[in-house]
N, C-alpha and C. Protein backbone atom coordinates (compact mmCIF):
# COMPACT_ATOMS: atom_id res chain seq x y z
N UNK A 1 -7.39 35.76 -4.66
CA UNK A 1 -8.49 34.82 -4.83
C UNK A 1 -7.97 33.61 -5.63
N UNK A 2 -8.29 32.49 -5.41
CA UNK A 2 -7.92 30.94 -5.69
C UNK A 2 -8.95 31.10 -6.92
N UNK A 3 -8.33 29.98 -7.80
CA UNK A 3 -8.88 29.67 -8.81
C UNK A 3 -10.20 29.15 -8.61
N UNK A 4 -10.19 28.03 -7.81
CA UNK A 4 -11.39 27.16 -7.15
C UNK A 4 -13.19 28.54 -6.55
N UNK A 5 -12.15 29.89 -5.73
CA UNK A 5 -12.96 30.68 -5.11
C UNK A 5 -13.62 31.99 -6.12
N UNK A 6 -13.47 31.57 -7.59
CA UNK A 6 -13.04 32.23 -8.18
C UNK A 6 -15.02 32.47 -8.98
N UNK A 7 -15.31 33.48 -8.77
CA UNK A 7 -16.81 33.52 -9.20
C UNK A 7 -16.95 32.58 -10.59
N UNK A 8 -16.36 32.83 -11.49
CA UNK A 8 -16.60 32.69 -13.11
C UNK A 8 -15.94 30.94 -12.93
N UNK A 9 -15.35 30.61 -12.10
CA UNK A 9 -15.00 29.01 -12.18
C UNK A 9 -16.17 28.76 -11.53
N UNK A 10 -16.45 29.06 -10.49
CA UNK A 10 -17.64 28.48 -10.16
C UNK A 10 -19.06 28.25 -10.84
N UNK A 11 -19.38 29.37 -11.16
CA UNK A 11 -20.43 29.55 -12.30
C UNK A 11 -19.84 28.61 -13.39
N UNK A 12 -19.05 28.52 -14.26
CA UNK A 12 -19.08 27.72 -15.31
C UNK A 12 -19.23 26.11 -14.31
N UNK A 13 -18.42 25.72 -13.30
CA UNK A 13 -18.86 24.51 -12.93
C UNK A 13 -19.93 24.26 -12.75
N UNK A 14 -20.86 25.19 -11.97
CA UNK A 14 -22.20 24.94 -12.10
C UNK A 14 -23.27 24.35 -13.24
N UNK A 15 -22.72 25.44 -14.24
CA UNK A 15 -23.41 25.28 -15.24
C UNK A 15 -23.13 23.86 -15.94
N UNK A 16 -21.65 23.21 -16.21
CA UNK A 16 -21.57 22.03 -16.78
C UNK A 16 -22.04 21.06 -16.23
N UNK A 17 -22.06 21.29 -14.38
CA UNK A 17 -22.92 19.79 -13.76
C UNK A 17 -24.10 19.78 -13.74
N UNK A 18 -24.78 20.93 -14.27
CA UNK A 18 -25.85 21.01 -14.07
C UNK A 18 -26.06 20.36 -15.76
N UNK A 19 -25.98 20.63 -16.53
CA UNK A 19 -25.50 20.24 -18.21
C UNK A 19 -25.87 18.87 -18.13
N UNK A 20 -24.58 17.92 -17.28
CA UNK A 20 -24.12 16.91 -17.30
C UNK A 20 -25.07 15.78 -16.54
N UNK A 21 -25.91 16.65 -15.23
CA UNK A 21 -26.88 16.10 -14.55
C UNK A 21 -28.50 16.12 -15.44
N UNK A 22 -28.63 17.05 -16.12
CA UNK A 22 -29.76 16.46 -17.20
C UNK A 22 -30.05 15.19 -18.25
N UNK A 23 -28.51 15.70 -18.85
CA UNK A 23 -28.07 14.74 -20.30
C UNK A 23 -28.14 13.30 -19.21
N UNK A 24 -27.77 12.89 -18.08
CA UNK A 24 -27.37 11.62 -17.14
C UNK A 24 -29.05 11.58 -16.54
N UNK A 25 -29.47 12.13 -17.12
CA UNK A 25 -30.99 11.66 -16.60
C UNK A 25 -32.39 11.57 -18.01
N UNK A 26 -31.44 12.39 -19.19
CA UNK A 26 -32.40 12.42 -20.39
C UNK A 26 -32.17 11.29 -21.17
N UNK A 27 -30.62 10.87 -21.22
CA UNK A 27 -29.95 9.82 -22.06
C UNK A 27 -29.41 8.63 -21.10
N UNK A 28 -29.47 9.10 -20.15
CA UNK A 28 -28.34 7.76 -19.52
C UNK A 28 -26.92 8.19 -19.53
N UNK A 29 -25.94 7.24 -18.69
CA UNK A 29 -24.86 7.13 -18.79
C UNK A 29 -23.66 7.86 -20.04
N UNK A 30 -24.45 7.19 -21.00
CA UNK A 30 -23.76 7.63 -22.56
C UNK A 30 -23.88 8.91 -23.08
N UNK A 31 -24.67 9.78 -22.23
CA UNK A 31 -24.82 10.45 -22.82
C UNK A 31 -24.09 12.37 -22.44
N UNK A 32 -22.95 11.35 -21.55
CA UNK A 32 -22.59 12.03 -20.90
C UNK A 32 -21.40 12.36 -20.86
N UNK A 33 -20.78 13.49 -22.00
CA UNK A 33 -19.67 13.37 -23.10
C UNK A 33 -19.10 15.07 -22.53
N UNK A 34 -18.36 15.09 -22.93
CA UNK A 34 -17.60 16.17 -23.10
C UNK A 34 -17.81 17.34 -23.83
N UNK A 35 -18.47 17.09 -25.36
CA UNK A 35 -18.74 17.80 -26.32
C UNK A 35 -20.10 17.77 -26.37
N UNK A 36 -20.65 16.81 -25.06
CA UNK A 36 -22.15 16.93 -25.15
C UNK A 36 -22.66 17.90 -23.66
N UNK A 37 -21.77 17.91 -22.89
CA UNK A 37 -21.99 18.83 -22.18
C UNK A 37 -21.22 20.25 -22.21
N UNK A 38 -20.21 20.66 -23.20
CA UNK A 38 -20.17 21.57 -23.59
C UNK A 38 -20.98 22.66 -24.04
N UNK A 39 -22.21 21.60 -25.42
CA UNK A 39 -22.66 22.05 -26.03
C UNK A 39 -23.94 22.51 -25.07
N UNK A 40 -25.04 21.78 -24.45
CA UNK A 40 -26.03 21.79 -23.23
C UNK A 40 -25.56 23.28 -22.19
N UNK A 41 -24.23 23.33 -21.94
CA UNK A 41 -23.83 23.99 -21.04
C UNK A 41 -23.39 25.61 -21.52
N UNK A 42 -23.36 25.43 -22.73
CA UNK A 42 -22.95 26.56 -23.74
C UNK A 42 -21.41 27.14 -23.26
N UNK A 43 -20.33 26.40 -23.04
CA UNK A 43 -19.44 26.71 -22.74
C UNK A 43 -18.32 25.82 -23.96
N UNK A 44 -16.65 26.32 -23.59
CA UNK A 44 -16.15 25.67 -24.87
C UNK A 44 -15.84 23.96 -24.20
N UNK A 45 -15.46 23.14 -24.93
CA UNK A 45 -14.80 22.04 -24.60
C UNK A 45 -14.20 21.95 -23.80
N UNK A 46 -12.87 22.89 -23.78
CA UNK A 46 -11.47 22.83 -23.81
C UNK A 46 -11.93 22.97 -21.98
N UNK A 47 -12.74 23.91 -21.51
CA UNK A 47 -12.97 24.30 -20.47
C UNK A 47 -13.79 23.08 -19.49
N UNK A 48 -14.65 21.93 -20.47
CA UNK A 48 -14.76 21.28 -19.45
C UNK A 48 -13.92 19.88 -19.37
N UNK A 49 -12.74 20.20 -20.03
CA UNK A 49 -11.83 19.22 -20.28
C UNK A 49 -10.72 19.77 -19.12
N UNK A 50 -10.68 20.94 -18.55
CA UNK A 50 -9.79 21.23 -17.45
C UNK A 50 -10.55 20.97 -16.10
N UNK A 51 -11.63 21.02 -16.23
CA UNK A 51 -12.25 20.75 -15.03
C UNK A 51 -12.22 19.26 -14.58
N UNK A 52 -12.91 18.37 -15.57
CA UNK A 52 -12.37 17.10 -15.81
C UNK A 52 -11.86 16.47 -16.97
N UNK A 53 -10.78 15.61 -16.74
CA UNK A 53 -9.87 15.67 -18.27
C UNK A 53 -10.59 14.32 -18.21
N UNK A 54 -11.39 13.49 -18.00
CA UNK A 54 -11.94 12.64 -18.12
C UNK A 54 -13.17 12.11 -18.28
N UNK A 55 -13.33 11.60 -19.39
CA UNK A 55 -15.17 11.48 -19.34
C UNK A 55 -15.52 10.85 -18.08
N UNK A 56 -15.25 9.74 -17.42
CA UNK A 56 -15.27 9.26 -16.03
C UNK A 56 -15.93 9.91 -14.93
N UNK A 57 -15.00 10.40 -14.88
CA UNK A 57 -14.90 11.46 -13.98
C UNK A 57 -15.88 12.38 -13.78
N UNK A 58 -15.82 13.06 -15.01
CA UNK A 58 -17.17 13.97 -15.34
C UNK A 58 -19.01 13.14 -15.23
N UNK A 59 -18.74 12.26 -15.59
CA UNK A 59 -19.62 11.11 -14.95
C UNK A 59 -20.20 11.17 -13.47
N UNK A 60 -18.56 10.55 -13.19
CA UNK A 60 -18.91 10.12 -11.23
C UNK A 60 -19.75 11.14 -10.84
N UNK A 61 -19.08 13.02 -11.10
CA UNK A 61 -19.76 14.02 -10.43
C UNK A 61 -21.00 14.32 -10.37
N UNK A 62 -21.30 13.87 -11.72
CA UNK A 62 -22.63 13.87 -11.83
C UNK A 62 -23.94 12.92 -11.67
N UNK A 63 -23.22 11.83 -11.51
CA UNK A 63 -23.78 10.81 -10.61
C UNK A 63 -24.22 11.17 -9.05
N UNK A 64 -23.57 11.64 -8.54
CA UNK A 64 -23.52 11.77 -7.09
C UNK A 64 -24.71 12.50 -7.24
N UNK A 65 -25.26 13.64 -8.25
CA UNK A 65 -26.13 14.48 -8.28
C UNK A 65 -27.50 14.21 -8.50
N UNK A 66 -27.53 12.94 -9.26
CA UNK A 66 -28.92 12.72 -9.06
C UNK A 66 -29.27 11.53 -7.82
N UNK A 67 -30.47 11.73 -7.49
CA UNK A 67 -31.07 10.78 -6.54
C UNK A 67 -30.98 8.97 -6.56
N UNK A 68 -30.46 8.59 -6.35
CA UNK A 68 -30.22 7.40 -5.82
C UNK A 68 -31.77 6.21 -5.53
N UNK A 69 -32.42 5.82 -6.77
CA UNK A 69 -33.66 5.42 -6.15
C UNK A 69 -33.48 3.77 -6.06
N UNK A 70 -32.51 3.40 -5.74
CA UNK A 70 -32.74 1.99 -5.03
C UNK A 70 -32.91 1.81 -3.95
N UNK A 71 -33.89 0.96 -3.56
CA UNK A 71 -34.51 0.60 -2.14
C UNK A 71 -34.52 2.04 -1.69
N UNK A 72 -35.21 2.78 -2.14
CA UNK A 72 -36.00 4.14 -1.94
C UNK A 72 -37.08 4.05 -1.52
N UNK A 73 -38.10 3.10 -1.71
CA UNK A 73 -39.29 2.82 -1.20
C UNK A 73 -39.43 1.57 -0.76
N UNK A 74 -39.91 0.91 0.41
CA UNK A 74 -39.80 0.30 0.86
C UNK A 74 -41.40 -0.30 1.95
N UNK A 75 -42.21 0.05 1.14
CA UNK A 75 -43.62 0.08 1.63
C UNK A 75 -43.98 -1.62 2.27
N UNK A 76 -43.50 -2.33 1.56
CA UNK A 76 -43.96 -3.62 1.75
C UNK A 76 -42.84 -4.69 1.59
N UNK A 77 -41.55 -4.12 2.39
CA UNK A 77 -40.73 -5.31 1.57
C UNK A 77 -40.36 -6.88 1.97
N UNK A 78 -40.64 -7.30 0.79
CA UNK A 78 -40.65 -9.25 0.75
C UNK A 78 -39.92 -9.32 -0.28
N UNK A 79 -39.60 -11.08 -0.27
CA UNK A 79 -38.36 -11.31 -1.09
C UNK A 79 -38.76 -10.90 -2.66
N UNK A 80 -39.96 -10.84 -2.70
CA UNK A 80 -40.23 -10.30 -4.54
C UNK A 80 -39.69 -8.80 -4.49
N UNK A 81 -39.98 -8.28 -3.49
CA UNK A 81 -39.81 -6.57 -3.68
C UNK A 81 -37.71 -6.61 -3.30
N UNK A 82 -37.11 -7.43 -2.61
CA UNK A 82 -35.97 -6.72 -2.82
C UNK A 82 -35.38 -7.70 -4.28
N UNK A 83 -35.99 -8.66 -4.08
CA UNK A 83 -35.52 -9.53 -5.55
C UNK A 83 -35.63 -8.47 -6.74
N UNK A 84 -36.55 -7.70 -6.96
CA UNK A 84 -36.83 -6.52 -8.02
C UNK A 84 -35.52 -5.60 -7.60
N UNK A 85 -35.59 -5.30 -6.75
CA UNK A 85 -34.51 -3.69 -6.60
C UNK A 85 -32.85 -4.48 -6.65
N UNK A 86 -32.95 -5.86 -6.42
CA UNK A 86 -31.43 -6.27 -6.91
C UNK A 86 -31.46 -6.51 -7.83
N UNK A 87 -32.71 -7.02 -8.80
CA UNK A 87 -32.13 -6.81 -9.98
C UNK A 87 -32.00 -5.54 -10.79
N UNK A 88 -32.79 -4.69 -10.28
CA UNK A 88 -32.56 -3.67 -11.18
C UNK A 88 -31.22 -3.12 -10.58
N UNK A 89 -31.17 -2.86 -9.37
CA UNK A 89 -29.43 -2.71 -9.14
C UNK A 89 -28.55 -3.53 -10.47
N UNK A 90 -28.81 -4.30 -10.58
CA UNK A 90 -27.30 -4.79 -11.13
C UNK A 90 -27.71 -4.93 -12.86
N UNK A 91 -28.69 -4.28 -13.30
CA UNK A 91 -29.03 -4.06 -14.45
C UNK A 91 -28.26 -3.00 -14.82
N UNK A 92 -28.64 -2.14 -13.60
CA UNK A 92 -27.49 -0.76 -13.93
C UNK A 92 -25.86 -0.87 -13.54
N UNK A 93 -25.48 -1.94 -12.72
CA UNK A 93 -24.02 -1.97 -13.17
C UNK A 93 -23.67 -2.88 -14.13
N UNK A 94 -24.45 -3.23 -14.88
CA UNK A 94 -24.14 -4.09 -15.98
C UNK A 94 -23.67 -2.95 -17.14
N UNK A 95 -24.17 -1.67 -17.13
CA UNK A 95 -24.25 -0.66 -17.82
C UNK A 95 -22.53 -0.29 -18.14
N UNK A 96 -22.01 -0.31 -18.92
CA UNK A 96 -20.74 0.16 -19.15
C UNK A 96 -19.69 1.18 -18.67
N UNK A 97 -20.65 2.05 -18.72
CA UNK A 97 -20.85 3.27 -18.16
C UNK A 97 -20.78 3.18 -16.69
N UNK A 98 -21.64 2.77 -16.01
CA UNK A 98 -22.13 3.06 -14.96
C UNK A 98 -20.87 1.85 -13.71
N UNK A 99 -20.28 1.00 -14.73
CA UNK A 99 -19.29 0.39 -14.42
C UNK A 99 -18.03 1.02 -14.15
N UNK A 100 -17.68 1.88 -15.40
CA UNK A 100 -16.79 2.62 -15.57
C UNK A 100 -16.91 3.58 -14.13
N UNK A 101 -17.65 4.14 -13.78
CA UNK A 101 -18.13 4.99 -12.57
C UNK A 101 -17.76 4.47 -11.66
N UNK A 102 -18.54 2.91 -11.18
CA UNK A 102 -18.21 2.90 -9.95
C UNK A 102 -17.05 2.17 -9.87
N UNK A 103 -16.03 1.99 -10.48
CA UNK A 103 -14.66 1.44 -10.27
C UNK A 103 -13.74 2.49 -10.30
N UNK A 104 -14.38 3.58 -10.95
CA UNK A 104 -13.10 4.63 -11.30
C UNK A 104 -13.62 5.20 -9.79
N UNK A 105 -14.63 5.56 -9.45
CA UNK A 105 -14.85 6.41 -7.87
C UNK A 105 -14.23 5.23 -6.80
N UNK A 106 -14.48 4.33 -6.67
CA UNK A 106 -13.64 3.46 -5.85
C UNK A 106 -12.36 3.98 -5.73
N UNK A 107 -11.65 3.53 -7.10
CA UNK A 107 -10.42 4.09 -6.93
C UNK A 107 -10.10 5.33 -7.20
N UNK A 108 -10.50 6.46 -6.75
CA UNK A 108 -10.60 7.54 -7.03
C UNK A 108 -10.52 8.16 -5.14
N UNK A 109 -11.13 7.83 -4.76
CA UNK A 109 -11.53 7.98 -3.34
C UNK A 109 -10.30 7.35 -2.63
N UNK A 110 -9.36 6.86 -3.16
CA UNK A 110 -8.42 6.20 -2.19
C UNK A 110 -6.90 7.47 -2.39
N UNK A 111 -7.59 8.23 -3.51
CA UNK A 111 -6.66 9.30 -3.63
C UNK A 111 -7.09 10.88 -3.20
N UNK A 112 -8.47 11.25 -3.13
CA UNK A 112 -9.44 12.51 -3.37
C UNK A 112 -10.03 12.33 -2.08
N UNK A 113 -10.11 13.20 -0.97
CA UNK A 113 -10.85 13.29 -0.32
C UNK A 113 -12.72 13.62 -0.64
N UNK A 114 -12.31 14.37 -1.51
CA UNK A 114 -13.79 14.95 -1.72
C UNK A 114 -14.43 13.67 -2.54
N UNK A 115 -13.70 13.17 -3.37
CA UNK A 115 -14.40 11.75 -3.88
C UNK A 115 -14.89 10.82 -2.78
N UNK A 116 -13.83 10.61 -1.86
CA UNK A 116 -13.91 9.86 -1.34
C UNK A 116 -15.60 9.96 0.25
N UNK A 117 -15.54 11.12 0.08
CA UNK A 117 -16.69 11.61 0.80
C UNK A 117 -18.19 11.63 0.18
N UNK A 118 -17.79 11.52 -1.22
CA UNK A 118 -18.90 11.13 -2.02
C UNK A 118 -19.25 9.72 -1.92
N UNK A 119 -18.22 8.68 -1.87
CA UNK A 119 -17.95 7.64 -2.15
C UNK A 119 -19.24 7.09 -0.96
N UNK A 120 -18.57 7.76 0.45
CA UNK A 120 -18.64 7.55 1.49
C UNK A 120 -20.34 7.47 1.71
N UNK A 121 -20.56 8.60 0.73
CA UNK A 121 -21.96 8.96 1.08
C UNK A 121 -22.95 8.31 -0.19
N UNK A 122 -22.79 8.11 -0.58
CA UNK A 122 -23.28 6.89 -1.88
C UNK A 122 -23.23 5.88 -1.13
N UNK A 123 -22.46 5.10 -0.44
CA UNK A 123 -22.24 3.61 0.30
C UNK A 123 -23.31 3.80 1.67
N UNK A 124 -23.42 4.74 2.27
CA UNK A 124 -24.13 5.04 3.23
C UNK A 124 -25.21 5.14 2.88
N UNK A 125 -25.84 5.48 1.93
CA UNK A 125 -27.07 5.97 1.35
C UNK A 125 -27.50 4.58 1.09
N UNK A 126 -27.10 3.65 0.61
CA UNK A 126 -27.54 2.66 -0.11
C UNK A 126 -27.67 1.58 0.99
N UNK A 127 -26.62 1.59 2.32
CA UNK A 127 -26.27 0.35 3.11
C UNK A 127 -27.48 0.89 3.99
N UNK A 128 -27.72 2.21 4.60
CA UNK A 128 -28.88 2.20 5.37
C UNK A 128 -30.17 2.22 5.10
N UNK A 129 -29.85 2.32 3.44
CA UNK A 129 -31.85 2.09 2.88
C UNK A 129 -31.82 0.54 2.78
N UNK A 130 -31.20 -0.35 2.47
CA UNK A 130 -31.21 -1.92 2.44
C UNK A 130 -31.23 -2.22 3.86
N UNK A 131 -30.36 -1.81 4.68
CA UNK A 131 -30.57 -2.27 5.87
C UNK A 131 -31.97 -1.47 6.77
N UNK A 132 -32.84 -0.67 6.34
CA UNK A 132 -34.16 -0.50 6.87
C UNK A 132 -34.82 -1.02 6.41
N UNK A 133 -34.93 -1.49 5.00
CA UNK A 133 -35.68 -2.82 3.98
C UNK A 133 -35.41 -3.55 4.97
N UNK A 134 -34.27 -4.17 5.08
CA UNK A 134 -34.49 -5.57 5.90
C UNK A 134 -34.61 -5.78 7.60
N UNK A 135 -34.20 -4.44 8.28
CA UNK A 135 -35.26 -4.78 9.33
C UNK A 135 -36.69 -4.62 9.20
N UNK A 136 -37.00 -3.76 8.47
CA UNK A 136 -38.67 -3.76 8.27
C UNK A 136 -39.55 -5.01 7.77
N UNK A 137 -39.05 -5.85 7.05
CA UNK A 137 -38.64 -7.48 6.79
C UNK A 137 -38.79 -8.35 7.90
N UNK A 138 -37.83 -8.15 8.76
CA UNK A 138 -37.67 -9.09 9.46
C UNK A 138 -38.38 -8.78 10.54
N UNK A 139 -38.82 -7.66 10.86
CA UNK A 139 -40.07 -7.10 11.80
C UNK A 139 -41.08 -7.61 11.44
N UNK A 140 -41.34 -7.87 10.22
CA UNK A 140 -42.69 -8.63 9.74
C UNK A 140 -42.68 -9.81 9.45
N UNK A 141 -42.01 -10.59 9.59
CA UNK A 141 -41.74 -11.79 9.98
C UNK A 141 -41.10 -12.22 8.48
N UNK A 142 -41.00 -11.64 7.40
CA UNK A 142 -40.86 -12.50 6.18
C UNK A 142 -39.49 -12.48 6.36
N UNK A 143 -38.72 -12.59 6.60
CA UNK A 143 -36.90 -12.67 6.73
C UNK A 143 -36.45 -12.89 8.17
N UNK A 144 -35.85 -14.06 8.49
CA UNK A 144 -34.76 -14.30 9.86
C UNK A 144 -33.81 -14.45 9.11
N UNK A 145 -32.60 -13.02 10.09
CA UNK A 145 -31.42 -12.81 9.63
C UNK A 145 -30.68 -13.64 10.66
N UNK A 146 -29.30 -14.04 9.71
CA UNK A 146 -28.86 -14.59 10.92
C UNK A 146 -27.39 -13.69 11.33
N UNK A 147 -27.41 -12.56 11.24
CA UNK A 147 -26.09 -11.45 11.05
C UNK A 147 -26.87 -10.08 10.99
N UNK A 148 -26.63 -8.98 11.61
CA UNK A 148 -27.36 -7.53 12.11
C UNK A 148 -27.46 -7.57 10.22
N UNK A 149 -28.33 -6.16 10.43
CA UNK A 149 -28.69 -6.35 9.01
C UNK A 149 -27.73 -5.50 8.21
N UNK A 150 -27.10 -4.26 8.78
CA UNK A 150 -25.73 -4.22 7.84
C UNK A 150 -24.66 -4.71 7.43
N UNK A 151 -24.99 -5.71 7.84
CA UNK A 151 -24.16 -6.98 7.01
C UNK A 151 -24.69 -7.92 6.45
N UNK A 152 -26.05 -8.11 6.34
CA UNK A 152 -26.89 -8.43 5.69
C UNK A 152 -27.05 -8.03 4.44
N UNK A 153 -27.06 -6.49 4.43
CA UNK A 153 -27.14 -5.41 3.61
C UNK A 153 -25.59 -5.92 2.92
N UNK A 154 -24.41 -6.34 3.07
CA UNK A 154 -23.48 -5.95 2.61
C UNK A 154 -23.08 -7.54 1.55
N UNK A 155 -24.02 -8.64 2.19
CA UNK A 155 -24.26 -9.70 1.87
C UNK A 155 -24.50 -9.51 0.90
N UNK A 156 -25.71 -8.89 0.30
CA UNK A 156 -26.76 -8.81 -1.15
C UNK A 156 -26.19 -8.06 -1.95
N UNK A 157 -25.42 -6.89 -1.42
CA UNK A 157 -24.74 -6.23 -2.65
C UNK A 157 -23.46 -6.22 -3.28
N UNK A 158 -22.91 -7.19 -2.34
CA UNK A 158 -21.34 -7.71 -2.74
C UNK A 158 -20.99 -8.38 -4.28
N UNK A 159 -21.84 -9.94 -4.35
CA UNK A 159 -21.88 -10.55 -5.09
C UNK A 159 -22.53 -9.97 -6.52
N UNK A 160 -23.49 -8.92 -6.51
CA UNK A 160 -23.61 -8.17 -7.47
C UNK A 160 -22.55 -7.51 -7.94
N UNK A 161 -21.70 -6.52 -6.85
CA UNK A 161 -21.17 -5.44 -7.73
C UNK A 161 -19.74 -6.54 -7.77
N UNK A 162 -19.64 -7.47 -7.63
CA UNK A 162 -18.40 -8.57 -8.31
C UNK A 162 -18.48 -9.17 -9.08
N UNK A 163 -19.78 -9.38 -9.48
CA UNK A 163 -20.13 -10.20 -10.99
C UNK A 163 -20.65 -9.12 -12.45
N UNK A 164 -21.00 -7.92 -11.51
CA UNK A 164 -20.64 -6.89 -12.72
C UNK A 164 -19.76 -6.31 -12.97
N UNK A 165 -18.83 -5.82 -12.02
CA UNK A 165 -17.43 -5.18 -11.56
C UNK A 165 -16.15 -6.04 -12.19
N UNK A 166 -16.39 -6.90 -11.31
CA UNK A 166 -15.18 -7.65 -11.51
C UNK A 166 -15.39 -8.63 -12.55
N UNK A 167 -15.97 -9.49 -12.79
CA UNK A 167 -15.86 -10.84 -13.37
C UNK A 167 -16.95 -10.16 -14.83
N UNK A 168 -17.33 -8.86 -14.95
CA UNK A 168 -17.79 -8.35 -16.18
C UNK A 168 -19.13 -9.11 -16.88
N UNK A 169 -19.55 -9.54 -15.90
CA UNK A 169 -20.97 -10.83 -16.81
C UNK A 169 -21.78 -10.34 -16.12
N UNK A 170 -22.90 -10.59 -16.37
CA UNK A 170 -24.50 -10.06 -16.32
C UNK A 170 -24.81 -11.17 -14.97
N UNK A 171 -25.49 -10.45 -14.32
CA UNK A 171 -26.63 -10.93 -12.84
C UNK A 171 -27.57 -11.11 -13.59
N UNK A 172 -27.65 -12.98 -13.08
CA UNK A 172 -28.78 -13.74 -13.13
C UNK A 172 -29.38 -13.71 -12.34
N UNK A 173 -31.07 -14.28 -12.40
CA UNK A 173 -31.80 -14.58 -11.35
C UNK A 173 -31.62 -15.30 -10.79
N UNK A 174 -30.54 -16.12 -10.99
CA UNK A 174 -30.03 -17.57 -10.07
C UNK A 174 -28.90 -17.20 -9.06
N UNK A 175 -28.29 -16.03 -9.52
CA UNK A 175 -27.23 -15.32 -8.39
C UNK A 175 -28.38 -14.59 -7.47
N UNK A 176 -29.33 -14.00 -8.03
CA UNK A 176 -30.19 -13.10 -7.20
C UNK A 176 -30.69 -14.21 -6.01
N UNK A 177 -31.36 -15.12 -6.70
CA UNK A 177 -32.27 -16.28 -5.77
C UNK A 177 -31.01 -16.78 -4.72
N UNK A 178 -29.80 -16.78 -5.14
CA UNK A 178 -29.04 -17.46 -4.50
C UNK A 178 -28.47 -16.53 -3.42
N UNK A 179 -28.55 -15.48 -3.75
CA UNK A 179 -27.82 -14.54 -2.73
C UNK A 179 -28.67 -14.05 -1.60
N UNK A 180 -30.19 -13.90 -1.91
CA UNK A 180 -31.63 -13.90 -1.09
C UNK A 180 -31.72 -14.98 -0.04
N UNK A 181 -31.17 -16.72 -0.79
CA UNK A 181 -31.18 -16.99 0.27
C UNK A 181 -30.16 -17.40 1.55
N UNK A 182 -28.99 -16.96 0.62
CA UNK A 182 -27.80 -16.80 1.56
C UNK A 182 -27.78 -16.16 2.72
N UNK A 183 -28.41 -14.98 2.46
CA UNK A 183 -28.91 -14.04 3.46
C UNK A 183 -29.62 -14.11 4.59
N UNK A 184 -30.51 -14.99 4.39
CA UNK A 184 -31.32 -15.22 5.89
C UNK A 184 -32.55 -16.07 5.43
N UNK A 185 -33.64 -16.47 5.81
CA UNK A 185 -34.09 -17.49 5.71
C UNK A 185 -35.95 -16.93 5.53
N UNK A 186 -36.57 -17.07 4.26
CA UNK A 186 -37.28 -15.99 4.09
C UNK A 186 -38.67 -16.87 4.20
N UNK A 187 -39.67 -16.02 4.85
CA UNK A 187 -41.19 -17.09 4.62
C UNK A 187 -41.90 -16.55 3.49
């Protein structure tokens, strides 16, 4: 039996993501430590320091675990309603933390299959709920795209995760307004 197939590895992994998926939903990002999911998880350190030797890391996994609520609902959407969900998108990669995440899973996924399937499925999750926002949009007349809408979709969230990602400064409403109307042409 493999370490990985191994009842008591499994069970303790359970238990720390499960640890790690509370504290990442009671505290946020920060709160999502090593010695803080040790303690939650009632297991030693040392043990969730082999699983992941990285706070990061231990992060990403537990990211993947909770629900994803951007452009989750989509009842009525106009440029106020995705103007709200981009900014709160990029409120949360402004987050240190949550920065740290999605640059380390980026590059993480170019080495890890299983990251990278996470990766895969986080990017999918997000490109086909924006891109049903915006055909549902443009079905209702408030948006003419001038590009299918997953690339539409890829339009609005670029310039965010590069001005929090990369260039490390906070999303304005003037990148938001500006990137809304880059996008297509809204009534």
């Amino acid at each position: 039996m493999s370490v990985q197939t191994d009842p008591r590895f499994l069970r303790s992994r359970e238990a720390m993501l499960s640890a790690a998926t509370e504290l990442l939903r009671s505290g946020g990002p920060a709160a999502v430590t090593h010695a803080q999911v040790a303690a939650r998880a009632g297991i030693g350190r040392a043990t969730v320091y082999r699983h992941w030797p990285r706070a990061d890391q231990l992060l990403a996994e537990a990211m993947t675990t909770v629900p994803m609520p951007f452009f989750a609902s989509a009842a009525t959407p106009d440029r106020s309603w995705f103007r709200n969900e981009l900014m709160s998108l990029a409120r949360q990669l402004e987050q240190d933390d949550v920065r740290a995440v999605t640059t380390t899973l980026a590059n993480a996924a170019l080495w890890d299959a299983k990251i990278d399937a996470r990766r895969q499925q986080f990017a999918a999750t997000l490109a086909q709920r924006l891109a049903a926002a915006l055909a549902t949009a443009q079905a209702r007349g408030e948006v003419v795209l001038p590009v299918p809408t997953e690339a539409a979709a890829a339009l609005l969230i670029g310039p965010l995760y590069y001005r929090s990602t990369i260039e490390r400064r906070a999303v304005d409403s003037v990148l938001i307004d500006a990137v809304l109307e880059g996008v297509g042409a809204w009534r």
